[in-house]
Protein backbone atom coordinates (compact mmCIF):
# COMPACT_ATOMS: atom_id res chain seq x y z
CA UNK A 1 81.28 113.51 123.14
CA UNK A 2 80.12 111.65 120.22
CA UNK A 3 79.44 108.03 119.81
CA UNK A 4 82.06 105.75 117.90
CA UNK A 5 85.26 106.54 117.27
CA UNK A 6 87.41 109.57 115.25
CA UNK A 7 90.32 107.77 113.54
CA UNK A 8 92.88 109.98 112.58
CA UNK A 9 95.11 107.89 109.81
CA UNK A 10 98.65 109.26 109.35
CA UNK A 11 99.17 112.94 110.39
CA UNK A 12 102.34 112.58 110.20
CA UNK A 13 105.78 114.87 109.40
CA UNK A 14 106.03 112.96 105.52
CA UNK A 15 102.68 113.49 104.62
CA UNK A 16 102.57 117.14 106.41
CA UNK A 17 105.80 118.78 105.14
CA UNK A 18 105.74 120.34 102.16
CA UNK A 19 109.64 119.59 101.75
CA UNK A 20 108.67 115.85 101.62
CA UNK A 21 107.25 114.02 97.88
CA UNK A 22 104.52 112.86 99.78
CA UNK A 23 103.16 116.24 101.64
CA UNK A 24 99.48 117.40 100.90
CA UNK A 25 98.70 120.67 100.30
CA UNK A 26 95.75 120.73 102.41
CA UNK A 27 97.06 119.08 105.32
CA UNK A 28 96.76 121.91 107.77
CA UNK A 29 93.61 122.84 106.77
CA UNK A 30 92.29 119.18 107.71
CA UNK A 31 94.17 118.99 110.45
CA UNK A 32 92.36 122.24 111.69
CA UNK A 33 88.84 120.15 111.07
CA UNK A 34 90.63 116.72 112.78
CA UNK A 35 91.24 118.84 115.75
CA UNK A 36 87.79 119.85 116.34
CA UNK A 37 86.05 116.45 115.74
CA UNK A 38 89.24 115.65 117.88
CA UNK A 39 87.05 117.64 120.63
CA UNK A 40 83.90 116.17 120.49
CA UNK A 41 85.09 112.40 120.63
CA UNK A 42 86.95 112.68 123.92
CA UNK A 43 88.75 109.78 124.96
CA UNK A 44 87.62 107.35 121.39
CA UNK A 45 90.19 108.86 118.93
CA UNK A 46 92.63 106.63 118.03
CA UNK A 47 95.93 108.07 115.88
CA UNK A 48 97.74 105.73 113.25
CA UNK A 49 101.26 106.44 111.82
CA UNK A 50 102.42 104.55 108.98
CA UNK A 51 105.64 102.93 109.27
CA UNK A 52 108.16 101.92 106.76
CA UNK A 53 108.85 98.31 108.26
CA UNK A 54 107.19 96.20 105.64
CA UNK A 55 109.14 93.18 104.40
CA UNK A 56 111.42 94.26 101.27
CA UNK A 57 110.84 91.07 99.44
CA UNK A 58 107.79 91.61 98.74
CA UNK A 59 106.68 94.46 96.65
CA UNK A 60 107.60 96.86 99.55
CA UNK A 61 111.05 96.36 97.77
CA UNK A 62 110.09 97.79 94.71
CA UNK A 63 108.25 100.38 96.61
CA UNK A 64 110.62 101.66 98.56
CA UNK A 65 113.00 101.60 95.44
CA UNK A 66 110.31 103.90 93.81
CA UNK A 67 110.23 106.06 96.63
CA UNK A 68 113.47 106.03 98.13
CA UNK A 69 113.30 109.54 100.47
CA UNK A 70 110.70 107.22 102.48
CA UNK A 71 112.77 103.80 103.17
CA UNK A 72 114.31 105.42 106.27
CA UNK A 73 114.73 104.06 110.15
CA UNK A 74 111.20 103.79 111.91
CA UNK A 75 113.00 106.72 114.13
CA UNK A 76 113.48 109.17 111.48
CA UNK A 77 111.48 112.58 112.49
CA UNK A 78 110.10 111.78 108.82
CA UNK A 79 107.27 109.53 110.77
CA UNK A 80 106.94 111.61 113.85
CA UNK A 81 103.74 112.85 114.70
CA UNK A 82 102.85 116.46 113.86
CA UNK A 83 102.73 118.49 116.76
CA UNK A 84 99.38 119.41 116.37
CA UNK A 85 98.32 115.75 116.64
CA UNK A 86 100.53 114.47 119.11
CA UNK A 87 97.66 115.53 122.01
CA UNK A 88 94.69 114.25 120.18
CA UNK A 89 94.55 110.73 121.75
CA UNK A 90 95.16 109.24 125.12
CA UNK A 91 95.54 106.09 123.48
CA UNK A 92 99.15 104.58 122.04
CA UNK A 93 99.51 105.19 118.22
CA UNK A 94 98.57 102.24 116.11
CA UNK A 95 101.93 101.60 114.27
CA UNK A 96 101.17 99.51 110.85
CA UNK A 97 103.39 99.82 107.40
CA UNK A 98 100.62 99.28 105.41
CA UNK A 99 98.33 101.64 103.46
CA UNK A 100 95.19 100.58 105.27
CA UNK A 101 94.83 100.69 108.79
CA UNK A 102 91.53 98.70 109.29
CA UNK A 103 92.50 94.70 110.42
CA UNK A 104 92.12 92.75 113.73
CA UNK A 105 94.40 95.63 115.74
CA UNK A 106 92.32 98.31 115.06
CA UNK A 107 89.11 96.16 115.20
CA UNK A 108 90.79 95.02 119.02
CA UNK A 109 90.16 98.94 120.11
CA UNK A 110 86.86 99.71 118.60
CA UNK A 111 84.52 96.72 118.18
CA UNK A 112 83.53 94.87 115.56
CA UNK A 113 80.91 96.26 113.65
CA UNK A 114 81.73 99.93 115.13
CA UNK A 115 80.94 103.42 114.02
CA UNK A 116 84.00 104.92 112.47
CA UNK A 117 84.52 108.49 111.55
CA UNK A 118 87.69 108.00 109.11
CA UNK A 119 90.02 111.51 108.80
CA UNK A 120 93.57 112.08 107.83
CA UNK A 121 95.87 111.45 105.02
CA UNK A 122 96.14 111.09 102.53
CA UNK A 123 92.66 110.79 101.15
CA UNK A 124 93.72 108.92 97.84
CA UNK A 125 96.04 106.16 99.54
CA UNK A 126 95.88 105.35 103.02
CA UNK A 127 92.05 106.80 104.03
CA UNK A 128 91.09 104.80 100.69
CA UNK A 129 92.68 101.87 101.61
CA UNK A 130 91.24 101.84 105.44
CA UNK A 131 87.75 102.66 104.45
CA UNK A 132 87.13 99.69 102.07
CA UNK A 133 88.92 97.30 104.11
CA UNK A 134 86.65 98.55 107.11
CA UNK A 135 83.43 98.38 104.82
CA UNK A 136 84.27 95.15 104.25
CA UNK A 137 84.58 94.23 107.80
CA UNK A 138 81.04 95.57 108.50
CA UNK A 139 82.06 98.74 110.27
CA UNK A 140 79.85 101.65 110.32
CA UNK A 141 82.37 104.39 108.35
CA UNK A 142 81.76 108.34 107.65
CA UNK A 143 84.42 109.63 106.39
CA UNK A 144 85.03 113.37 107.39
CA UNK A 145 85.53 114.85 103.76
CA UNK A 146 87.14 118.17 104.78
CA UNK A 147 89.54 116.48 107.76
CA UNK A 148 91.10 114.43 105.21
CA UNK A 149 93.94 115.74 102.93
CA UNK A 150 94.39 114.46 99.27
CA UNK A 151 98.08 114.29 97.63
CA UNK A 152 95.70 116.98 95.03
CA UNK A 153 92.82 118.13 94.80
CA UNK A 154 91.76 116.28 92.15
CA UNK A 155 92.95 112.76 93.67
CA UNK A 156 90.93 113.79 97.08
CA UNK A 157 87.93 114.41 94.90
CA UNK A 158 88.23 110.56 93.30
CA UNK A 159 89.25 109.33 96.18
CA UNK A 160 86.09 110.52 97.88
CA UNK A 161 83.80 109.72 94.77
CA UNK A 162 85.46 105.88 95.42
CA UNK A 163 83.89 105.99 99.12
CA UNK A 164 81.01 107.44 97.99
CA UNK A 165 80.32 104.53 96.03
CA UNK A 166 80.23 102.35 98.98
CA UNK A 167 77.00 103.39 100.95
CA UNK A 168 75.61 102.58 103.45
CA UNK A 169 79.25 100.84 105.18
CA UNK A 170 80.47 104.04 103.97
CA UNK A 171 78.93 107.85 104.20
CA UNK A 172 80.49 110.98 103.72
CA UNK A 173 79.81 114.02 105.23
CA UNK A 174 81.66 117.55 106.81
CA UNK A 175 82.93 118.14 109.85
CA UNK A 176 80.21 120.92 110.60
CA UNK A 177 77.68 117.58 109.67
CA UNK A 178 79.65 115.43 111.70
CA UNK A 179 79.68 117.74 114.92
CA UNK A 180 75.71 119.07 114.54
């Protein structure tokens, strides 16, 4: 086991399938690193799953209008867990339809002030907008560069040069760095 906690952000069936706008390419290759850092935190790994319940009239309307494959029932299969990550956590999935996960929910679980390895998807939206909001809440974040997936490479690579920029709330580091 390692101290703090993994949190997996999103692996979910619309950011996994490559059917759906918003599937990453390198999802299953992250989720092959999430599952072994998966391993070594035990019982502190805590799934989210974004949801598509924000309030239309607000500027969720003209995102779901943008996007309108996503602005489906909470139900739809579309926000279903992947199978591979539907054993990762003994813990309920935190349920939020925003981008970032980090607020007083997540805090509620792992402390204030915690040690946070970040993974998931995707690396340019919702990882992004977790890890700053965390940084700014004083938590102590390391995001798991190869257990996150990017919507492209390219976007994963400024996504992660955006966190970088953030030491020391925020580190990065592999998975093989993570579990030494």
């Amino acid at each position: 086991m390692t101290d703090g906690w993994l949190i997996v952000v999103d692996p979910q069936n619309i950011f996994a399938s490559p059917e759906s706008q918003w599937g990453s390419p390198f999802f299953e290759e992250a989720m092959q690193n999430i599952r072994r850092l998966a391993a070594r935190f035990g019982e502190r790994v805590l799934v989210t799953r974004w949801m598509p319940t924000a309030d239309r009239s607000t500027s969720w309307g003209e995102y779901f209008a943008a996007w309108p494959f996503a602005d489906q029932p909470p139900t739809d299969r579309l926000f279903d867990l992947v199978p591979a990550a539907a054993s990762l956590s003994v813990h309920p999935t935190l349920d939020l339809p925003t981008f970032g996960k980090w607020g007083g929910e997540l805090e509620a679980i792992v402390g204030r002030g915690a040690s946070v390895v970040l993974a998931g998807v995707s690396t340019d939206c919702c990882v992004l907008s977790t890890a700053l909001a965390a940084a700014d809440a004083g938590a102590r974040l390391t995001v798991a560069t190869d257990a996150c997936a990017g919507s492209t490479a390219e976007n994963h690579a400024a996504a992660l040069h955006v966190m970088g920029l953030y030491p020391p709330q925020i580190t990065l580091a592999t998975t093989a760095e993570i579990v030494a």
